[in-house]
C-alpha atoms as a PDB file:
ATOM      1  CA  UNK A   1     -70.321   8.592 -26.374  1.00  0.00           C
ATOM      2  CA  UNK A   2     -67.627   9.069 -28.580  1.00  0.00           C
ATOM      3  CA  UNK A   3     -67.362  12.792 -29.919  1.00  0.00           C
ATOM      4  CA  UNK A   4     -67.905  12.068 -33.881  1.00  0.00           C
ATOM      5  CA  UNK A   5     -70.403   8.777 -33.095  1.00  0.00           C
ATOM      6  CA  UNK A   6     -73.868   9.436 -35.009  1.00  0.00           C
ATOM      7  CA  UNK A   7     -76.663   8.056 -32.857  1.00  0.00           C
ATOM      8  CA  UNK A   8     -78.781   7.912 -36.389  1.00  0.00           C
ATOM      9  CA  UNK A   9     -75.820   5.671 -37.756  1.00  0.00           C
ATOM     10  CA  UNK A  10     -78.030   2.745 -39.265  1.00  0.00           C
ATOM     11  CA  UNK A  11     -76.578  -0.005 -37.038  1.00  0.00           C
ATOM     12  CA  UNK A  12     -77.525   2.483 -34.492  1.00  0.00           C
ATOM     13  CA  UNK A  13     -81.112   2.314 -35.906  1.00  0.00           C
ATOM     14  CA  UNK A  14     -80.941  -1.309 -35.731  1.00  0.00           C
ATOM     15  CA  UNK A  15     -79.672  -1.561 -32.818  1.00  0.00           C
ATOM     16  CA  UNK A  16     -83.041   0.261 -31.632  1.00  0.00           C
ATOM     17  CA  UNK A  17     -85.289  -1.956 -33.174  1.00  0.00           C
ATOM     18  CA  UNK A  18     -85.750   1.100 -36.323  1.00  0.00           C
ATOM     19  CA  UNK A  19     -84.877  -0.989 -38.929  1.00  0.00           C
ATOM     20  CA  UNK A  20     -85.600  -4.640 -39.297  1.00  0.00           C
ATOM     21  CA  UNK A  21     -82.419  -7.004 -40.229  1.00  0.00           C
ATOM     22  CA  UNK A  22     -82.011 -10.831 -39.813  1.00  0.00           C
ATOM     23  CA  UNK A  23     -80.819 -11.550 -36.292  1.00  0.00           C
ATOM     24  CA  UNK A  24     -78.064 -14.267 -35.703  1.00  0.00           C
ATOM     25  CA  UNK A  25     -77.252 -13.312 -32.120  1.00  0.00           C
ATOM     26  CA  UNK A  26     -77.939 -10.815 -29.910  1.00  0.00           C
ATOM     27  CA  UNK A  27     -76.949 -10.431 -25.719  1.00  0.00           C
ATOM     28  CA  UNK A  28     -76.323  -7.477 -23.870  1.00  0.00           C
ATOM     29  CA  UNK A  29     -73.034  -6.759 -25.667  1.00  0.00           C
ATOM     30  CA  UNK A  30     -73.651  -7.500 -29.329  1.00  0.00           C
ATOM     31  CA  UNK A  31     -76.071  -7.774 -32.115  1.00  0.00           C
ATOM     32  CA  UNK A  32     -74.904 -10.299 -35.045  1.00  0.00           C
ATOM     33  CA  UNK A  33     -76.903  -9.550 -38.163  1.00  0.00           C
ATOM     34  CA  UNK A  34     -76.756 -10.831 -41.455  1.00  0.00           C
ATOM     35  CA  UNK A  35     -75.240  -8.525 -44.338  1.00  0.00           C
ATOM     36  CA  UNK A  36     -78.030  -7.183 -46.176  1.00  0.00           C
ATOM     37  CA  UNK A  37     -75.166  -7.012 -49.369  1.00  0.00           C
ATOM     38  CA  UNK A  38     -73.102 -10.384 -48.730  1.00  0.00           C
ATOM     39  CA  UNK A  39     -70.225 -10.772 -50.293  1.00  0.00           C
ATOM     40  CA  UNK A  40     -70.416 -14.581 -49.870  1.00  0.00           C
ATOM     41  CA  UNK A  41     -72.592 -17.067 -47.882  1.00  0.00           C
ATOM     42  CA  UNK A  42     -73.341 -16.181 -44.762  1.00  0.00           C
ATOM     43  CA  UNK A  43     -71.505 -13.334 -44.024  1.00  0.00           C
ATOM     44  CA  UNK A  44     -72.571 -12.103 -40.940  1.00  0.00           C
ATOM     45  CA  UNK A  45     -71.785  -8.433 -39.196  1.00  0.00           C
ATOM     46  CA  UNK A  46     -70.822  -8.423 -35.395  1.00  0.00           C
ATOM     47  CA  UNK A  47     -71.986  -5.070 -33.739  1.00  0.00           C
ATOM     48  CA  UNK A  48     -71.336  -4.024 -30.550  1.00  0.00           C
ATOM     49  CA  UNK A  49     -74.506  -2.232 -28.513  1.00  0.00           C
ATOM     50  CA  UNK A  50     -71.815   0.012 -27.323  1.00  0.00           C
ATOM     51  CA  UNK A  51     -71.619   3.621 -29.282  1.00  0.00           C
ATOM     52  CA  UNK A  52     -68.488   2.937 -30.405  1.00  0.00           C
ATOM     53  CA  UNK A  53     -67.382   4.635 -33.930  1.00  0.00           C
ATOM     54  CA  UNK A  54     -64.079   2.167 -34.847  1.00  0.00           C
ATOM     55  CA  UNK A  55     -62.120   0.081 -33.384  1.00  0.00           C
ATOM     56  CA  UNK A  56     -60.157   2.900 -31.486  1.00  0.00           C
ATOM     57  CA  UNK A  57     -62.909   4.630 -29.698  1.00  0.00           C
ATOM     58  CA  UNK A  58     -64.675   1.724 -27.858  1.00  0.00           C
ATOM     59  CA  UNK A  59     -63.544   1.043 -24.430  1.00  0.00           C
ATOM     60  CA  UNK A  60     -61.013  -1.700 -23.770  1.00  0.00           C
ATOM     61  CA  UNK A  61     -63.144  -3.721 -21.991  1.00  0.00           C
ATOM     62  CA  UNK A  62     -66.245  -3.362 -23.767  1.00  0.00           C
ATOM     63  CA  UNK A  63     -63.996  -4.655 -26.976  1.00  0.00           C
ATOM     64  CA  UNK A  64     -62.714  -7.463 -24.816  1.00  0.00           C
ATOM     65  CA  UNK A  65     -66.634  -8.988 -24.489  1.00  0.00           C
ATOM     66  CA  UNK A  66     -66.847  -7.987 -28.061  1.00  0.00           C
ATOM     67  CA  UNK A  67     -64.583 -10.358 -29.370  1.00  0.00           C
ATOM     68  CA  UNK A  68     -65.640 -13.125 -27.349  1.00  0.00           C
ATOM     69  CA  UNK A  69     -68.469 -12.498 -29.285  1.00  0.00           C
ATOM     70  CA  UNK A  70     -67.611 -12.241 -32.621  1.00  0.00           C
ATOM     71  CA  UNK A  71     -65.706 -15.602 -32.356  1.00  0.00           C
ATOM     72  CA  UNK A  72     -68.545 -17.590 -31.236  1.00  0.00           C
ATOM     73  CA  UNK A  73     -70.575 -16.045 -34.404  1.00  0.00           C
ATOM     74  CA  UNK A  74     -67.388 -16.863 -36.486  1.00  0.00           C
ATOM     75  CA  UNK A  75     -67.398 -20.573 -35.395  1.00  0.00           C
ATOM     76  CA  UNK A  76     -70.590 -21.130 -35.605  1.00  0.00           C
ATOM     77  CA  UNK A  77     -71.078 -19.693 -39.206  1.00  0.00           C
ATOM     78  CA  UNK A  78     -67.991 -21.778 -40.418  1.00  0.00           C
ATOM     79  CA  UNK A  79     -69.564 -24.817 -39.061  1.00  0.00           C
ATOM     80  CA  UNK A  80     -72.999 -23.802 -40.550  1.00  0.00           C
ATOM     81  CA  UNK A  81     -71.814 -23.487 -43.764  1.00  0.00           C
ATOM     82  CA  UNK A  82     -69.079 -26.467 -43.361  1.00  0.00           C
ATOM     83  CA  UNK A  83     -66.466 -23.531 -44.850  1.00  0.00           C
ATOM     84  CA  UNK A  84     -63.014 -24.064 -45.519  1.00  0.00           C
ATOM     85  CA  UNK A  85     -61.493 -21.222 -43.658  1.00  0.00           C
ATOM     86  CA  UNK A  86     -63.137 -17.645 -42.723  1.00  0.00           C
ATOM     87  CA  UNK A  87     -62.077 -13.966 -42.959  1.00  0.00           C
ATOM     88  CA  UNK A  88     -62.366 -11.466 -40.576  1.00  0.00           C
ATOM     89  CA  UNK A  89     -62.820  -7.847 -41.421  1.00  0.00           C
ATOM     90  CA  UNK A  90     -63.097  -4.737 -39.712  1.00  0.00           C
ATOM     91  CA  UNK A  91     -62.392  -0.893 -41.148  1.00  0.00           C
ATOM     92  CA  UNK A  92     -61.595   2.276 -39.402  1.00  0.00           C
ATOM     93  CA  UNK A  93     -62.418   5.784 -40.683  1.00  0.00           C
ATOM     94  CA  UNK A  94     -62.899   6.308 -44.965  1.00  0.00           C
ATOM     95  CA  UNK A  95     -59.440   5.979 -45.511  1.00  0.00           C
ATOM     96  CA  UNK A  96     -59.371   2.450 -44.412  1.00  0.00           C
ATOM     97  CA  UNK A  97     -62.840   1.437 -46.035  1.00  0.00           C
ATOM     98  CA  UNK A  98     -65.264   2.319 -43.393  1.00  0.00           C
ATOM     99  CA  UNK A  99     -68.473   3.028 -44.790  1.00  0.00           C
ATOM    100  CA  UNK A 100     -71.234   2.797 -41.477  1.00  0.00           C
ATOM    101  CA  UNK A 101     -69.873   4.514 -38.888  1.00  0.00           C
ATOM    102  CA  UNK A 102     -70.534   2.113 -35.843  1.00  0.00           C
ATOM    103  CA  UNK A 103     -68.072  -0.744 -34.953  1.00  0.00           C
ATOM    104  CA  UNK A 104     -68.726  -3.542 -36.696  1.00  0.00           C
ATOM    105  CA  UNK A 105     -67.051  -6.850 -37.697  1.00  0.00           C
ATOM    106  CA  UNK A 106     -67.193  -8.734 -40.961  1.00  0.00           C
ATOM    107  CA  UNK A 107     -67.750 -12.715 -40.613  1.00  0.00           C
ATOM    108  CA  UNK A 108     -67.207 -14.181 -44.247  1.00  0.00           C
ATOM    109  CA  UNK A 109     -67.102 -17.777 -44.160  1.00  0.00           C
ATOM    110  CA  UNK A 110     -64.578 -19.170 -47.054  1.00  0.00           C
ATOM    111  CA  UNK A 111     -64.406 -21.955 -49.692  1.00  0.00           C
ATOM    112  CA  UNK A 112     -61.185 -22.978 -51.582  1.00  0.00           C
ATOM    113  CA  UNK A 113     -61.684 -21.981 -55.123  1.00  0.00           C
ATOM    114  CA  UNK A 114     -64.265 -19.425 -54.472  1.00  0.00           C
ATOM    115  CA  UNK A 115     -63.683 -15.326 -54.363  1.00  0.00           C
ATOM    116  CA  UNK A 116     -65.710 -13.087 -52.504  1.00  0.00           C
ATOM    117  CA  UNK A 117     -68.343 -11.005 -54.499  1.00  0.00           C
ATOM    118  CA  UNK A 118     -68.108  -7.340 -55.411  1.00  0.00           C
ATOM    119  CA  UNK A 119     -69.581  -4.847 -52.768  1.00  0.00           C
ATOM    120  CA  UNK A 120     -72.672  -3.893 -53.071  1.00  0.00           C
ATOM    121  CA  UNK A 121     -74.975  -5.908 -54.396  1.00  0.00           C
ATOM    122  CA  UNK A 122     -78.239  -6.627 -51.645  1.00  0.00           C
ATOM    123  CA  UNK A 123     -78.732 -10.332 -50.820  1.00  0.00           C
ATOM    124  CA  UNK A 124     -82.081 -12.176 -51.361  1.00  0.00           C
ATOM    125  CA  UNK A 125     -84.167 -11.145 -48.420  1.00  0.00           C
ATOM    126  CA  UNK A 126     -85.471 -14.966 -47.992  1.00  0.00           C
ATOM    127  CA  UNK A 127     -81.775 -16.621 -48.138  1.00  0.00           C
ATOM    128  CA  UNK A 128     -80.679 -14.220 -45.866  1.00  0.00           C
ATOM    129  CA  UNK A 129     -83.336 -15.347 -43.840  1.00  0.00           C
ATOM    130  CA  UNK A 130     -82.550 -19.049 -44.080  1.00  0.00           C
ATOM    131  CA  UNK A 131     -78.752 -18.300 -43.574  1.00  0.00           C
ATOM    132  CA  UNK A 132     -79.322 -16.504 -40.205  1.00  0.00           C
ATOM    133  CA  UNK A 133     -81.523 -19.872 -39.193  1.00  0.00           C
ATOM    134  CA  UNK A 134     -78.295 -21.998 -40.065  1.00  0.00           C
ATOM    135  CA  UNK A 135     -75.931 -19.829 -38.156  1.00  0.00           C
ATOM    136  CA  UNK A 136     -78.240 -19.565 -35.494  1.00  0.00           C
ATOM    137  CA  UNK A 137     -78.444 -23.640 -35.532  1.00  0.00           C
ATOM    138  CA  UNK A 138     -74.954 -24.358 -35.129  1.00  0.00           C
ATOM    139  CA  UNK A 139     -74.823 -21.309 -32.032  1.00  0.00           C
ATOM    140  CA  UNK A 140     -75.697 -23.977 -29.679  1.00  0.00           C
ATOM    141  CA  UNK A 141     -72.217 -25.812 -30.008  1.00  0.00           C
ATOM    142  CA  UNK A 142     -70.265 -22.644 -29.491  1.00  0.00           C
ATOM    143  CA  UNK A 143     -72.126 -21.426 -26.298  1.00  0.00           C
ATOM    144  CA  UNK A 144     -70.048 -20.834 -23.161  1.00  0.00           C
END
């Protein structure tokens, strides 16, 4: 485990089944989750189960299986939400906007026209809901 990783992180807490969220996908290498304070529709977080604290402290390999992971969640919440592009996001350490101290992977699908919202600001508990059914939906076309 890394040196500065926080077991009581709250992804770790999710991870562990503390703290309910709204699953999207979930194997042996990574919980997807919906963002409890989207900053559009269907942004979805990518965690690995691996006690990782950024980007730099997870093992190579274990980030390799990651991002296999986090693409399949990307493609299928584009094509859930029929989106016109997606961003990616991940931050390292305070100085570069990390907030939750777990690795962890943004999935914003994207509409021409349309900015993302301020930070912030929770989601509607039931949309949330119905957004990780949609994503989960269109998961079948991106399997393996």
């Amino acid at each position: 485990m890394p040196v500065d990783y926080d077991p009581n992180n709250i992804f770790a807490k999710i991870l562990r089944g503390e703290i309910p969220s709204h699953k999207v996908y979930e194997d042996d290498v990574a919980l997807a989750i919906m963002d409890i304070m989207p900053r559009g529709e269907g942004h979805v977080l990518v965690i690995p189960k691996a006690p990782a604290r950024g980007l730099l402290d997870i093992e190579p390999d274990a980030l390799a299986a990651l991002i296999t992971r986090v693409q399949r969640v990307a493609k299928a919440a584009k094509a859930a939400f029929q989106a016109d592009g997606l961003t990616l996001q991940q931050f390292n350490e305070s100085a570069g906007g990390q907030v939750i101290f777990h690795l962890h992977f943004h999935v914003l699908p994207r509409f021409e026209g349309v900015a993302l919202r301020p930070p912030g600001t929770m989601g509607d508990n039931e949309k949330l809901k119905a957004q990780a059914e949609k994503i989960k939906a269109a998961l079948g076309e991106f399997q393996k």
